[in-house]
N, C-alpha and C. Protein backbone atom coordinates (compact mmCIF):
# COMPACT_ATOMS: atom_id res chain seq x y z
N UNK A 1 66.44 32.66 -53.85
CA UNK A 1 65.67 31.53 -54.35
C UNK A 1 64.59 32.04 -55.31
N UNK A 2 64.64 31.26 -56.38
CA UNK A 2 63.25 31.54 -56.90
C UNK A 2 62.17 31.42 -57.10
N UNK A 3 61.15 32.99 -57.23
CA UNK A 3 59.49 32.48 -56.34
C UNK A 3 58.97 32.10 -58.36
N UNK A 4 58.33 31.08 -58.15
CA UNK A 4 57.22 30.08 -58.94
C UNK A 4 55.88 31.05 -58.80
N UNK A 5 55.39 31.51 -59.79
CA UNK A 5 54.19 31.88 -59.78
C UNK A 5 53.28 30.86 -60.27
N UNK A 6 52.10 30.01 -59.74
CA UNK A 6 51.12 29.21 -59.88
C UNK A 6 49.98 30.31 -59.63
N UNK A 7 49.43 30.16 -60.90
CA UNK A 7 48.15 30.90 -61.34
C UNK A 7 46.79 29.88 -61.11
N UNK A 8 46.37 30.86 -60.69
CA UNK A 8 44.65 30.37 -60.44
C UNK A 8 43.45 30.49 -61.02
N UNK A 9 42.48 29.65 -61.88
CA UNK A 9 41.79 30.54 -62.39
C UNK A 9 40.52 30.88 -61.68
N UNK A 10 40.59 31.19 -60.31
CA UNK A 10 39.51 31.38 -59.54
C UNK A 10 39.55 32.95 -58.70
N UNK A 11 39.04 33.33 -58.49
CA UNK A 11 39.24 33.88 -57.13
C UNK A 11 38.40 33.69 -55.93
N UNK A 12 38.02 32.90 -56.02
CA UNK A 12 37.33 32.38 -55.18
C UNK A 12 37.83 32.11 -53.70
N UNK A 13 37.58 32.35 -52.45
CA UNK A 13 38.62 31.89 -51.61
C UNK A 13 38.92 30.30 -51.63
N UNK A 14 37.69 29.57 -51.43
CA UNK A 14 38.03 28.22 -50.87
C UNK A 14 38.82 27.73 -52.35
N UNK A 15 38.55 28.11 -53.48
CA UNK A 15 39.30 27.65 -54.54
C UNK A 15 40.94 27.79 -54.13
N UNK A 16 41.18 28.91 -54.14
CA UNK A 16 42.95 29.76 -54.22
C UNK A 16 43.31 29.12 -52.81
N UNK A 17 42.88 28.85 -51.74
CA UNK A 17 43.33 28.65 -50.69
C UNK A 17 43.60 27.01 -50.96
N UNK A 18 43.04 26.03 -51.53
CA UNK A 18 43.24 25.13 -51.54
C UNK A 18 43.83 24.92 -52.32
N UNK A 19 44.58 25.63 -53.77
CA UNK A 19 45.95 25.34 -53.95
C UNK A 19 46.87 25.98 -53.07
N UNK A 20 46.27 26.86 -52.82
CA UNK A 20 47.77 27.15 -51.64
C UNK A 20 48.26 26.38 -50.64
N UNK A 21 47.51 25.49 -50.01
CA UNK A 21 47.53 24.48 -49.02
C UNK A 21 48.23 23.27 -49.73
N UNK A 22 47.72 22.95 -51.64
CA UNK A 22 48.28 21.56 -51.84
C UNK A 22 49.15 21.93 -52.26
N UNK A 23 49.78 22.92 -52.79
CA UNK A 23 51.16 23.77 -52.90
C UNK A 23 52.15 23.37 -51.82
N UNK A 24 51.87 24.17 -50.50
CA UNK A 24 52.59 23.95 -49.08
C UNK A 24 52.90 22.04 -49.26
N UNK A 25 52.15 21.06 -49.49
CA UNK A 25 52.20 20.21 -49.39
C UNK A 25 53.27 19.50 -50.48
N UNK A 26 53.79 19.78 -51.58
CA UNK A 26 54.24 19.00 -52.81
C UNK A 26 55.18 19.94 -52.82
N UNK A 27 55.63 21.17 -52.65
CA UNK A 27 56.11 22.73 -53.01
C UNK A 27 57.89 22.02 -52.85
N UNK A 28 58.24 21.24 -52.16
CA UNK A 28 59.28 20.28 -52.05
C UNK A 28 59.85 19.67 -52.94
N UNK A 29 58.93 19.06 -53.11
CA UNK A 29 59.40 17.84 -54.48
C UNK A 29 59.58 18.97 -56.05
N UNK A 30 59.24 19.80 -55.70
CA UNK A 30 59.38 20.74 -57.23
C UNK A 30 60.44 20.92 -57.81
N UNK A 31 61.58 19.98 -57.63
CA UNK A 31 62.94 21.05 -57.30
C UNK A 31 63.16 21.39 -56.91
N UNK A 32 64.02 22.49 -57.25
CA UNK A 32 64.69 24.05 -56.84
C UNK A 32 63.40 24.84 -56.63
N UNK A 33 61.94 24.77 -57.10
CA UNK A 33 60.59 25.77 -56.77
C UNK A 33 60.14 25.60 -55.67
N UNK A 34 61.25 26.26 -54.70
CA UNK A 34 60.99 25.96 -53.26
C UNK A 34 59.59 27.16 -52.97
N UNK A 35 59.91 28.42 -53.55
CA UNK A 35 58.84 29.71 -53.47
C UNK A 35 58.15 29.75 -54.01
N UNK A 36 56.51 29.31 -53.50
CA UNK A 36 55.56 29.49 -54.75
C UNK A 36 54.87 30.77 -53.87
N UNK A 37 54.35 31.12 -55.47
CA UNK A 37 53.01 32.48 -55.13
C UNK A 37 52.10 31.81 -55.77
N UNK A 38 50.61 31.20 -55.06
CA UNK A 38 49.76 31.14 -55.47
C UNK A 38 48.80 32.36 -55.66
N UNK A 39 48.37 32.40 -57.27
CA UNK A 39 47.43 33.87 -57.27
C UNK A 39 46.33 33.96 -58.18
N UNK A 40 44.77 34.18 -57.70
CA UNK A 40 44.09 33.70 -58.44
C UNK A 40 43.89 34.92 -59.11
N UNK A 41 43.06 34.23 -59.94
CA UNK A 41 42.41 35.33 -61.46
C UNK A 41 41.13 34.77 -61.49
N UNK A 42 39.95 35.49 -61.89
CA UNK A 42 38.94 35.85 -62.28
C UNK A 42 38.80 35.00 -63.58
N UNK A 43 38.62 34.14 -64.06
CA UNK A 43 38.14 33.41 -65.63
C UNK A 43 37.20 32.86 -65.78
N UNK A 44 36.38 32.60 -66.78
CA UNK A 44 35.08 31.65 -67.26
C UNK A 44 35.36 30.48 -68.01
N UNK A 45 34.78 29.72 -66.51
CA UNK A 45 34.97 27.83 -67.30
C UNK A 45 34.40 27.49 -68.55
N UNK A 46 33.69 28.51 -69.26
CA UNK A 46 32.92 28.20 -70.49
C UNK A 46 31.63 27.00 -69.91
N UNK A 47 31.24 26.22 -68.86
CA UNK A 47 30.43 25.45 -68.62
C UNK A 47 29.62 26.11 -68.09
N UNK A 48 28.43 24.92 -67.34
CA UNK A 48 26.97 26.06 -66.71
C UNK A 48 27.76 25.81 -65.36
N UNK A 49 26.70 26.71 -64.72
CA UNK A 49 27.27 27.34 -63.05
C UNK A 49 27.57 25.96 -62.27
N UNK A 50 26.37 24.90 -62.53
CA UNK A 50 26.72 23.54 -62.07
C UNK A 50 26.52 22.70 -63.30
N UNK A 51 28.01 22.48 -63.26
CA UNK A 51 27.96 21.33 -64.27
C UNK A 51 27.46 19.94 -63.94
N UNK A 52 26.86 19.11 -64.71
CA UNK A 52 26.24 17.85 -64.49
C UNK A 52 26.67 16.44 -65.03
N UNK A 53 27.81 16.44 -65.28
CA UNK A 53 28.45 15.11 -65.41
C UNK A 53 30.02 15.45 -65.21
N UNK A 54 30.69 14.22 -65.31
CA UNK A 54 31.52 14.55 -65.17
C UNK A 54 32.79 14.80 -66.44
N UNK A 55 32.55 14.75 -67.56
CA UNK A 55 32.87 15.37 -68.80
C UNK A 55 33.00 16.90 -68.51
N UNK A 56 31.82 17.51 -68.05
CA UNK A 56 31.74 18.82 -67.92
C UNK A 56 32.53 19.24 -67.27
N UNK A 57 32.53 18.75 -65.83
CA UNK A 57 33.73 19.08 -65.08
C UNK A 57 34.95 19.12 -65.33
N UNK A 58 35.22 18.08 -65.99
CA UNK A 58 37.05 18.16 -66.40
C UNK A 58 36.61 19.23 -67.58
N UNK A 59 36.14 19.25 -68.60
CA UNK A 59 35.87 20.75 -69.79
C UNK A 59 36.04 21.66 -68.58
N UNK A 60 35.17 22.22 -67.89
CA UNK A 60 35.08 23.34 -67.20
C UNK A 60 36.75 23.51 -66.44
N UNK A 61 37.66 22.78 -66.14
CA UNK A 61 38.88 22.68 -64.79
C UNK A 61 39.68 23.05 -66.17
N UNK A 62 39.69 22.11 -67.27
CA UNK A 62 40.68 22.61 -68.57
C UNK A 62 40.67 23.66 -69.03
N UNK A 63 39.51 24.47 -69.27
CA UNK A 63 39.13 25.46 -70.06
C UNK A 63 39.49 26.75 -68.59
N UNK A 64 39.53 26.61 -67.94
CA UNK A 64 39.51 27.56 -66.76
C UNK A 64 41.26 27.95 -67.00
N UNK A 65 41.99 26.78 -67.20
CA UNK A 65 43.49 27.18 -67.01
C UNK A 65 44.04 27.48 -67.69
N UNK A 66 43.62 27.46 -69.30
CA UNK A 66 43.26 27.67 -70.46
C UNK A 66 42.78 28.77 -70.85
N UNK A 67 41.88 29.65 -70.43
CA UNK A 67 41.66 30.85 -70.21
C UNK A 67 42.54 31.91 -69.55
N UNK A 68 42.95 31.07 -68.65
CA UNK A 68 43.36 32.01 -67.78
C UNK A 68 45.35 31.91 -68.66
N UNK A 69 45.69 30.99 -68.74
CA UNK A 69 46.89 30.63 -70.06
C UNK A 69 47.23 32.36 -70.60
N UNK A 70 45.93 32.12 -71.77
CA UNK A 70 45.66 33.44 -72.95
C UNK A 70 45.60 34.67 -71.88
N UNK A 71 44.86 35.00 -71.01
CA UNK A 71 44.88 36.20 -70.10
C UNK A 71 45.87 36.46 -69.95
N UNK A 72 46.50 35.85 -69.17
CA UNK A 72 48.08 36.15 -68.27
C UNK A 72 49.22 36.04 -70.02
N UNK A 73 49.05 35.75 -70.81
CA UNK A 73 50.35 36.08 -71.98
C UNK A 73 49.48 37.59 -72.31
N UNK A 74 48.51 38.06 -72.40
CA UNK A 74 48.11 39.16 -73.33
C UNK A 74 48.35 40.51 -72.27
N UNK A 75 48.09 39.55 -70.97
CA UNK A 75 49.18 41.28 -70.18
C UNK A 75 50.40 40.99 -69.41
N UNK A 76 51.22 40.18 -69.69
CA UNK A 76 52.90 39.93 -70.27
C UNK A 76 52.56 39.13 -68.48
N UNK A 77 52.14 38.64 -68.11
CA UNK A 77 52.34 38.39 -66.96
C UNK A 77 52.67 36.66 -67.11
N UNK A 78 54.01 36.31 -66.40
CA UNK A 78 54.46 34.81 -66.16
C UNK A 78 54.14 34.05 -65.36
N UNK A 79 53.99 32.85 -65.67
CA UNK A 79 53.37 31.72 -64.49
C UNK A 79 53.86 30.29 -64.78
N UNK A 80 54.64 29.36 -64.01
CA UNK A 80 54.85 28.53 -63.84
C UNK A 80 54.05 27.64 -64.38
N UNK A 81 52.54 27.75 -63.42
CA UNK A 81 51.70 26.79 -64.16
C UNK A 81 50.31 27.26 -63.65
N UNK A 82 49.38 26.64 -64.65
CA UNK A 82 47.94 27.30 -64.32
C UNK A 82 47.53 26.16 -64.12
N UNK A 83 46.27 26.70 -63.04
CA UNK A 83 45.47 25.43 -62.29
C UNK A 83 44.05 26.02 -62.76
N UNK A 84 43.00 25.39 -63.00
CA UNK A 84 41.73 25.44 -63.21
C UNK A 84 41.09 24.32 -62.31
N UNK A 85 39.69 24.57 -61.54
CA UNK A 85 39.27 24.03 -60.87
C UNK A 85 38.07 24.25 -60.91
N UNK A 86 37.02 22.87 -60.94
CA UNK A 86 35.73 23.09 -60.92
C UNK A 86 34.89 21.93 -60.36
N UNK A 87 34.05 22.41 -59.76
CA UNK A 87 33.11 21.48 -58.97
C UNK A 87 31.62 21.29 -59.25
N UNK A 88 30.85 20.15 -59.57
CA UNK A 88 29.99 19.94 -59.73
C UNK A 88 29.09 18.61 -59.51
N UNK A 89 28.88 18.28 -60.57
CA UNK A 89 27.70 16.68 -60.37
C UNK A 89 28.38 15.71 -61.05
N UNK A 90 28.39 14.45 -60.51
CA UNK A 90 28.16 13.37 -61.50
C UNK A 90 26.77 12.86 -61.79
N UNK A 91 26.35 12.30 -62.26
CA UNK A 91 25.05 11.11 -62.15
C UNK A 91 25.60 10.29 -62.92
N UNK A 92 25.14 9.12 -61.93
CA UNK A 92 24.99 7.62 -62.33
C UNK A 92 23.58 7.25 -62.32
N UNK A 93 23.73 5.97 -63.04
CA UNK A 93 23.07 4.58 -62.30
C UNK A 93 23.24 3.50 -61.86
N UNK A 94 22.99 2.79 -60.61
CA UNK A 94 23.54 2.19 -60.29
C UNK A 94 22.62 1.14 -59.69
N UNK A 95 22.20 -0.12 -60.03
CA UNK A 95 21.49 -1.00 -60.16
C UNK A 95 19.54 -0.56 -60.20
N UNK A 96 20.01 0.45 -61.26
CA UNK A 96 18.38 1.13 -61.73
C UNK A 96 18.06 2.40 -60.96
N UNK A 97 19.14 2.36 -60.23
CA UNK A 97 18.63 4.07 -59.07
C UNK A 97 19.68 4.63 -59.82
N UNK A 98 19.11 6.40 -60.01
CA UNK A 98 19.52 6.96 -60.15
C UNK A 98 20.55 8.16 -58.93
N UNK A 99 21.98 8.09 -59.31
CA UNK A 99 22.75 8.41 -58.11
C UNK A 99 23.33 9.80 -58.64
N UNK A 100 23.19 10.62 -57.31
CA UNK A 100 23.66 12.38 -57.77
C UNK A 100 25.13 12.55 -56.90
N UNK A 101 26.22 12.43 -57.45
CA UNK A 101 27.53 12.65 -56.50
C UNK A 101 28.16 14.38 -56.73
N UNK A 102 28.65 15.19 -55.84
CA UNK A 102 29.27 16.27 -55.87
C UNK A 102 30.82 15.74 -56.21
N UNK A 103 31.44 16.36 -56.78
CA UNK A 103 32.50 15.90 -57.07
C UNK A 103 33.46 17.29 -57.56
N UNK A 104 35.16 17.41 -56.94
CA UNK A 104 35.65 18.49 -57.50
C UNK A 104 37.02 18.11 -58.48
N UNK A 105 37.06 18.81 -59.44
CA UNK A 105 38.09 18.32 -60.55
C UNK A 105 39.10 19.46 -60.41
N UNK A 106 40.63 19.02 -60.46
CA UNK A 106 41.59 20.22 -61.19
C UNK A 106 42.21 19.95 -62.33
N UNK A 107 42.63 20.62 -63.44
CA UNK A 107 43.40 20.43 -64.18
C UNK A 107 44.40 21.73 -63.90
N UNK A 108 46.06 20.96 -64.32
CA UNK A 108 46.94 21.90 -64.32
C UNK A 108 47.98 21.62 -64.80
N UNK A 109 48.01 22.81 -65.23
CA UNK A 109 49.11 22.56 -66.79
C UNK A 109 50.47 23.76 -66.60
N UNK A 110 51.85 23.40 -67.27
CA UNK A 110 52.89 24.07 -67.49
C UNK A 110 52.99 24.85 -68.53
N UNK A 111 51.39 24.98 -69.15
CA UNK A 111 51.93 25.79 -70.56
C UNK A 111 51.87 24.73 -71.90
N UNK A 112 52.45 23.94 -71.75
CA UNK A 112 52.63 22.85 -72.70
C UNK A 112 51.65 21.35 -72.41
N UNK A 113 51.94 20.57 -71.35
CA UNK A 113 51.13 19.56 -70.97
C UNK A 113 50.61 19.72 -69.82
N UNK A 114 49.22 19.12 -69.59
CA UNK A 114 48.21 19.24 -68.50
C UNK A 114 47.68 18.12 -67.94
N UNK A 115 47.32 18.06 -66.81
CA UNK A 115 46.96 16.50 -66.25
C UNK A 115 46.35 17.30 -65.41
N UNK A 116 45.15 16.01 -65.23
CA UNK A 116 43.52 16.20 -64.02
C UNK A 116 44.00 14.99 -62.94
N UNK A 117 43.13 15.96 -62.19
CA UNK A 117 43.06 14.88 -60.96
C UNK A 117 41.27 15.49 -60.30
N UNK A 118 41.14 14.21 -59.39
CA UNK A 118 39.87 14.29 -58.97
C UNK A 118 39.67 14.29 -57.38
N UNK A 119 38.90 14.61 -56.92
CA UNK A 119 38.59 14.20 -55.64
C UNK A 119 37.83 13.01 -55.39
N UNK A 120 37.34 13.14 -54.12
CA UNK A 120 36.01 11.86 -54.29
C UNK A 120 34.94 12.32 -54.37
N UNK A 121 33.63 11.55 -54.26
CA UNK A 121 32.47 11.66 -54.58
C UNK A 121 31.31 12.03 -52.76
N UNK A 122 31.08 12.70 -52.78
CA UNK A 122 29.63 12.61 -51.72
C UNK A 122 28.18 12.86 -52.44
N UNK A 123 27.47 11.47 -52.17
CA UNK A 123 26.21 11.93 -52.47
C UNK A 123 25.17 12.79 -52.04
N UNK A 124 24.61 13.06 -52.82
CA UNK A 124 23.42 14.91 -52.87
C UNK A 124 22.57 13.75 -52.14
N UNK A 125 21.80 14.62 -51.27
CA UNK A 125 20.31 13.86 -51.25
C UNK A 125 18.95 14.11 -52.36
N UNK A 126 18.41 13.21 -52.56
CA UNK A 126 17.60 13.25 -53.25
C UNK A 126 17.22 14.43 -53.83
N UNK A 127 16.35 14.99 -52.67
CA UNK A 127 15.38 15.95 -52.71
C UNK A 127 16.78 17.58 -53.01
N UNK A 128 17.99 17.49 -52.96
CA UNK A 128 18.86 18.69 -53.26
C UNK A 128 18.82 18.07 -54.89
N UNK A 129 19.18 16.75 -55.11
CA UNK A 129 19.36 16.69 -56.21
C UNK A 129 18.41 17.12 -57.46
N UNK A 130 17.62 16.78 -57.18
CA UNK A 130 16.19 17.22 -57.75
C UNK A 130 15.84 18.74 -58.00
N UNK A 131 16.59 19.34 -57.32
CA UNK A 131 16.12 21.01 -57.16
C UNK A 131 16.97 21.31 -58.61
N UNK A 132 18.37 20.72 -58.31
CA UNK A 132 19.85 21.30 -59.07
C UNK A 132 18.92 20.59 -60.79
N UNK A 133 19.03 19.41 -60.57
CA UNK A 133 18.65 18.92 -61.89
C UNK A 133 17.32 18.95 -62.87
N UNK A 134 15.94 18.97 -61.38
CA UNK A 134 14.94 19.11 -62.52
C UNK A 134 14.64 20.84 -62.29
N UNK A 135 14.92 21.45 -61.34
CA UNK A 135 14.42 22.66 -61.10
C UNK A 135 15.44 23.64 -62.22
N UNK A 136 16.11 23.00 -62.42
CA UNK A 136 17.28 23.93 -62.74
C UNK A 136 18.26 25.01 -62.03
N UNK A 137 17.87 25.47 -60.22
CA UNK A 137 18.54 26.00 -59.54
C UNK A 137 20.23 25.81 -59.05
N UNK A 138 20.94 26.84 -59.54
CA UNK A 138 22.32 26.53 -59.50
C UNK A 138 22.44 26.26 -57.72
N UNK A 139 23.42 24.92 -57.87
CA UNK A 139 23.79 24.10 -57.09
C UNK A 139 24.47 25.34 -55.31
N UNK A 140 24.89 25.97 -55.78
CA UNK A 140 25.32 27.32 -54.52
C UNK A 140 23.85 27.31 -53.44
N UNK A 141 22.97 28.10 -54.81
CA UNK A 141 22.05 28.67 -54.71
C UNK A 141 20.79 27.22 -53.44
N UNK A 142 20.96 26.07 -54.07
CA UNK A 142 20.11 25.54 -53.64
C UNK A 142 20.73 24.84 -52.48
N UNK A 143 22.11 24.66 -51.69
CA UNK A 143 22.43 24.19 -50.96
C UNK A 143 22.20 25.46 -49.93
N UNK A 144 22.25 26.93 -50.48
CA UNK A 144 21.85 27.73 -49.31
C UNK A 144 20.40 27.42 -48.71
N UNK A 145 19.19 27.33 -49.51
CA UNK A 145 18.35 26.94 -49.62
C UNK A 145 18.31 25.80 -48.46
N UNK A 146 18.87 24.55 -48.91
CA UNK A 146 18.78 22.72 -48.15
C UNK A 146 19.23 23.27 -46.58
N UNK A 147 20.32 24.49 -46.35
CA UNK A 147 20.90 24.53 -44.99
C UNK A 147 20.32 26.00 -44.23
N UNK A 148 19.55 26.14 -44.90
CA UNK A 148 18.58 27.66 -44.13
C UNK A 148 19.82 28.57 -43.84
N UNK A 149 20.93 28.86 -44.64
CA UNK A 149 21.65 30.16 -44.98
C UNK A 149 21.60 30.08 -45.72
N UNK A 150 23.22 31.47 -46.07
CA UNK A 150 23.50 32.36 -47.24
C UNK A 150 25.18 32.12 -47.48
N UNK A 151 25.25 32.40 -48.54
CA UNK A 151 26.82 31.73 -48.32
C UNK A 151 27.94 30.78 -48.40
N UNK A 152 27.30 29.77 -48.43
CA UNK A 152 27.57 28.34 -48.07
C UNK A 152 29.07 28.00 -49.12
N UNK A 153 28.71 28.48 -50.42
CA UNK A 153 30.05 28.17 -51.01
C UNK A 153 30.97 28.94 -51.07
N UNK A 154 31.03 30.13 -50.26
CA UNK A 154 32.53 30.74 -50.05
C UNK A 154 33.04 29.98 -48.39
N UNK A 155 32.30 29.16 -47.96
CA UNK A 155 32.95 28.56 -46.61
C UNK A 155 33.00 27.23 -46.83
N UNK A 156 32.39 26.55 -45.75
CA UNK A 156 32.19 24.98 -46.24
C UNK A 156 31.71 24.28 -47.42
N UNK A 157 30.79 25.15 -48.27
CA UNK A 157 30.52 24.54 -49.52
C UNK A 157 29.24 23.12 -49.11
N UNK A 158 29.05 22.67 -50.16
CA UNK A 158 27.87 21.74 -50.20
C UNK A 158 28.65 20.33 -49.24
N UNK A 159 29.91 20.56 -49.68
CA UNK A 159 30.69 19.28 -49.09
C UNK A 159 31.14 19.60 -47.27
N UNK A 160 30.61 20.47 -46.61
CA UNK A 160 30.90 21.02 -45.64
C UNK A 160 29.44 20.62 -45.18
N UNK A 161 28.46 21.15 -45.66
CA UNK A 161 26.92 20.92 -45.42
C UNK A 161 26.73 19.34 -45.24
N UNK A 162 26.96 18.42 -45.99
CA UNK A 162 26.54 17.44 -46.31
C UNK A 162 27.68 16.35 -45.23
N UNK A 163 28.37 16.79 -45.17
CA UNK A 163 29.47 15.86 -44.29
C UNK A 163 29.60 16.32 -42.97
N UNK A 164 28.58 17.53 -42.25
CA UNK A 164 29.15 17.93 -40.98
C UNK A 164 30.38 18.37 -40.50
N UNK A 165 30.98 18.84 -42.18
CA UNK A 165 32.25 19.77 -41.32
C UNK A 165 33.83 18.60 -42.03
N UNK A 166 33.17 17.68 -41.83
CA UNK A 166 34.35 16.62 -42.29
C UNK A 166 35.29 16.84 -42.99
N UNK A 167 34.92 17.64 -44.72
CA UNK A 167 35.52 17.17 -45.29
C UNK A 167 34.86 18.72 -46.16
N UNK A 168 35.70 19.85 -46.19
CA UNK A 168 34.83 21.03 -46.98
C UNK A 168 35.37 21.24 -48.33
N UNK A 169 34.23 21.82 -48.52
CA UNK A 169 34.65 22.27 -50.18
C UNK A 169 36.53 22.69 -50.67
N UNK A 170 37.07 23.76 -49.60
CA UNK A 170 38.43 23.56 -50.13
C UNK A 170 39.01 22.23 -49.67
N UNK A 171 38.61 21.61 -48.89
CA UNK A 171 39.15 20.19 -48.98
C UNK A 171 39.51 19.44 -49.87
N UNK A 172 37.83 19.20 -50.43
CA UNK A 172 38.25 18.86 -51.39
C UNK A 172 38.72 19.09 -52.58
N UNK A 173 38.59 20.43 -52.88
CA UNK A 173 39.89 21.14 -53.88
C UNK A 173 40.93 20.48 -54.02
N UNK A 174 41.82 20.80 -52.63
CA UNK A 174 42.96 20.72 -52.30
C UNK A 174 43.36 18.85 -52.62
N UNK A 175 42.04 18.38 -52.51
CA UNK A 175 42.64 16.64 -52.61
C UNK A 175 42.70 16.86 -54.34
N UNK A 176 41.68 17.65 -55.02
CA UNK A 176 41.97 17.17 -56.61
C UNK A 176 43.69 17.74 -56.95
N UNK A 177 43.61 18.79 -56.08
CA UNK A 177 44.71 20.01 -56.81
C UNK A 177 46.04 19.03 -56.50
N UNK A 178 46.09 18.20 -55.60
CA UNK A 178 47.46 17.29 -55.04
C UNK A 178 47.61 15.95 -56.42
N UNK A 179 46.37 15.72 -56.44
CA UNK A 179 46.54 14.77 -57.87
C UNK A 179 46.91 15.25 -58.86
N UNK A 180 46.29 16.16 -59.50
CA UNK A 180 46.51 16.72 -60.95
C UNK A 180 47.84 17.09 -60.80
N UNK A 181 48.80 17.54 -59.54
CA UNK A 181 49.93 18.25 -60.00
C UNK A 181 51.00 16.75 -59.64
N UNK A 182 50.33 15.70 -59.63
CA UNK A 182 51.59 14.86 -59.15
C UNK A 182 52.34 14.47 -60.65
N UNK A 183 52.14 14.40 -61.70
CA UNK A 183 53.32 13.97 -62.74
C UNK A 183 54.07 15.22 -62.59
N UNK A 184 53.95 16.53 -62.19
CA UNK A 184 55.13 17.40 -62.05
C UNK A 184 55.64 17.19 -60.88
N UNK A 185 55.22 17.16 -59.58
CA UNK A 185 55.93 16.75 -58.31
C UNK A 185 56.44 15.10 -58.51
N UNK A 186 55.99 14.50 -59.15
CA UNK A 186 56.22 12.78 -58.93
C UNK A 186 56.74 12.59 -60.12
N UNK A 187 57.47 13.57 -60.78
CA UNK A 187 57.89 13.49 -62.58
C UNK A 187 58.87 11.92 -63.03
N UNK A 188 59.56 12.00 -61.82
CA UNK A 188 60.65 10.23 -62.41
C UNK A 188 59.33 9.20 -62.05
N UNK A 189 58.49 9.01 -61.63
CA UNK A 189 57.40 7.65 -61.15
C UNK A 189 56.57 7.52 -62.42
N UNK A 190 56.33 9.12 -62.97
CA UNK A 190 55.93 9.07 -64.07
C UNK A 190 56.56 8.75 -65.57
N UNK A 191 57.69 9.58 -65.53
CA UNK A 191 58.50 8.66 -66.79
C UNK A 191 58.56 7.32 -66.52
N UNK A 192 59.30 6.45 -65.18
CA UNK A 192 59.22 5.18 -65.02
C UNK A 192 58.28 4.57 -65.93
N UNK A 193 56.58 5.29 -65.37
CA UNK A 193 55.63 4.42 -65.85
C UNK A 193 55.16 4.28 -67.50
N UNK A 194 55.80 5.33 -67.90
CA UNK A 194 56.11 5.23 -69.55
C UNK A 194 57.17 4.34 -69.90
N UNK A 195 58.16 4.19 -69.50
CA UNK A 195 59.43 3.67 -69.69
C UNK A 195 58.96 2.44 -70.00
N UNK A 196 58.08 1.70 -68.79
CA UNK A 196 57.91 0.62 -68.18
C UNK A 196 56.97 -0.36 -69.12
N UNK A 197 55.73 0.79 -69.76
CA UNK A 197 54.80 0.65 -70.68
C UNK A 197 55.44 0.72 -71.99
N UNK A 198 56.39 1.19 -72.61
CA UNK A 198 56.69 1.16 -73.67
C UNK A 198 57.76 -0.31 -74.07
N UNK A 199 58.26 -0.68 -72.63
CA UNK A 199 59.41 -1.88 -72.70
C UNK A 199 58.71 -3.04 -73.07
C-alpha cells in the first residue's frame, strides 16, 4: 500500500499530533491513501507570534504550508500535501464591547489548490486580553503568566487553561485540520456543490 506523506509546517507537538489524529479520522475517505506519515517541519508563518485578527491567521496557516511547499522541493523531498496551522486572536465588536476570541486556523493544500478551515472561538478574559493586545506580551507567554506556570502551549494551550481541560489546544487544531482537508476527503460533495452552482 502506499504511505502519503502529509507535511507539517510545525513541529510543534500539539500542532503535528493534531493532524495526526484528524488524519486517523478522514485517512479513509482518501482513496487508496490508506498510509499516511504525518511529519512536521520547522517554518515561519511570516506573521507576529500572536496574530490579532483573523486575516492574520489564515496569512499566517497559508504562508506556513507555503513555506514549507518551497523547503521540501529544494531538498527533493515529496509530500502529498502540506498543512499550515496557526492560532491566534480575533477581535470584535459586539454591541459596543469590545470581544477578544482565541481561535485556530489550518490551511492545506496539494501543491496546486488549498482550502482553510477553522475551529471555534473561546473568549480571552479581559484582563489576558489586555496583556496580549495593549501590553504587547506574546499570547504563550502571557497565558503562562494568567495560570501561574510554564509551558502551557506545548500541552493544553490557552484553550486547555481557559476551558478546564475541555477542549485543548490540539483539539482544537485537529477540529480546523478536519475542515480544511474536507474538499479532498469529501471531493464528490464538493464538485456536486460546483456542479449545482454553476446549473
Amino acid at each position: 500500500m502506499k504511505t502519503s506523506r502529509i507535511a507539517v509546517g510545525s513541529a510543534r507537538r500539539p500542532k503535528v499530533n493534531a493532524v495526526r489524529e484528524a488524519v486517523d479520522l478522514f485517512a479513509r475517505f482518501l482513496s487508496d491513501r490508506r498510509n499516511c506519515e504525518v511529519v512536521g517541519y520547522a517554518v515561519e508563518s511570516g506573521v507576529s507570534h500572536t496574530p490579532r485578527s483573523r486575516e492574520e491567521l489564515m496569512r499566517g496557516a497559508r504562508q506556513r504550508a507555503e513555506a514549507l511547499q518551497r523547503q521540501l522541493f529544494k531538498e527533493s523531498i515529496e509530500a502529498e500535501f502540506f498543512v499550515g496551522v496557526e492560532g491566534g486572536l480575533d477581535v470584535v465588536t459586539d454591541n459596543g464591547i469590545q470581544r477578544v476570541f482565541l481561535q485556530s486556523w489550518a490551511y492545506v493544500s496539494d501543491g496546486g489548490r488549498g482550502h482553510f478551515g477553522c475551529s471555534g472561538n473561546i473568549e480571552l478574559p479581559t484582563a489576558l486580553a489586555e496583556r496580549v493586545l495593549f501590553c504587547g506580551v506574546e499570547l504563550a507567554q502571557a497565558i503562562d503568566e494568567f495560570a501561574g506556570t510554564v509551558g502551557i502551549r506545548d500541552g493544553q494551550g490557552a484553550w486547555g487553561v481557559l476551558s478546564r481541560n475541555l477542549i485543548s489546544r490540539q483539539d482544537s487544531f485537529r477540529a480546523a485540520v478536519v475542515a480544511a482537508f474536507a474538499p479532498f476527503y469529501n471531493a464528490a460533495m464538493y464538485r456536486a456543490g460546483v456542479s449545482a452552482a454553476a446549473g
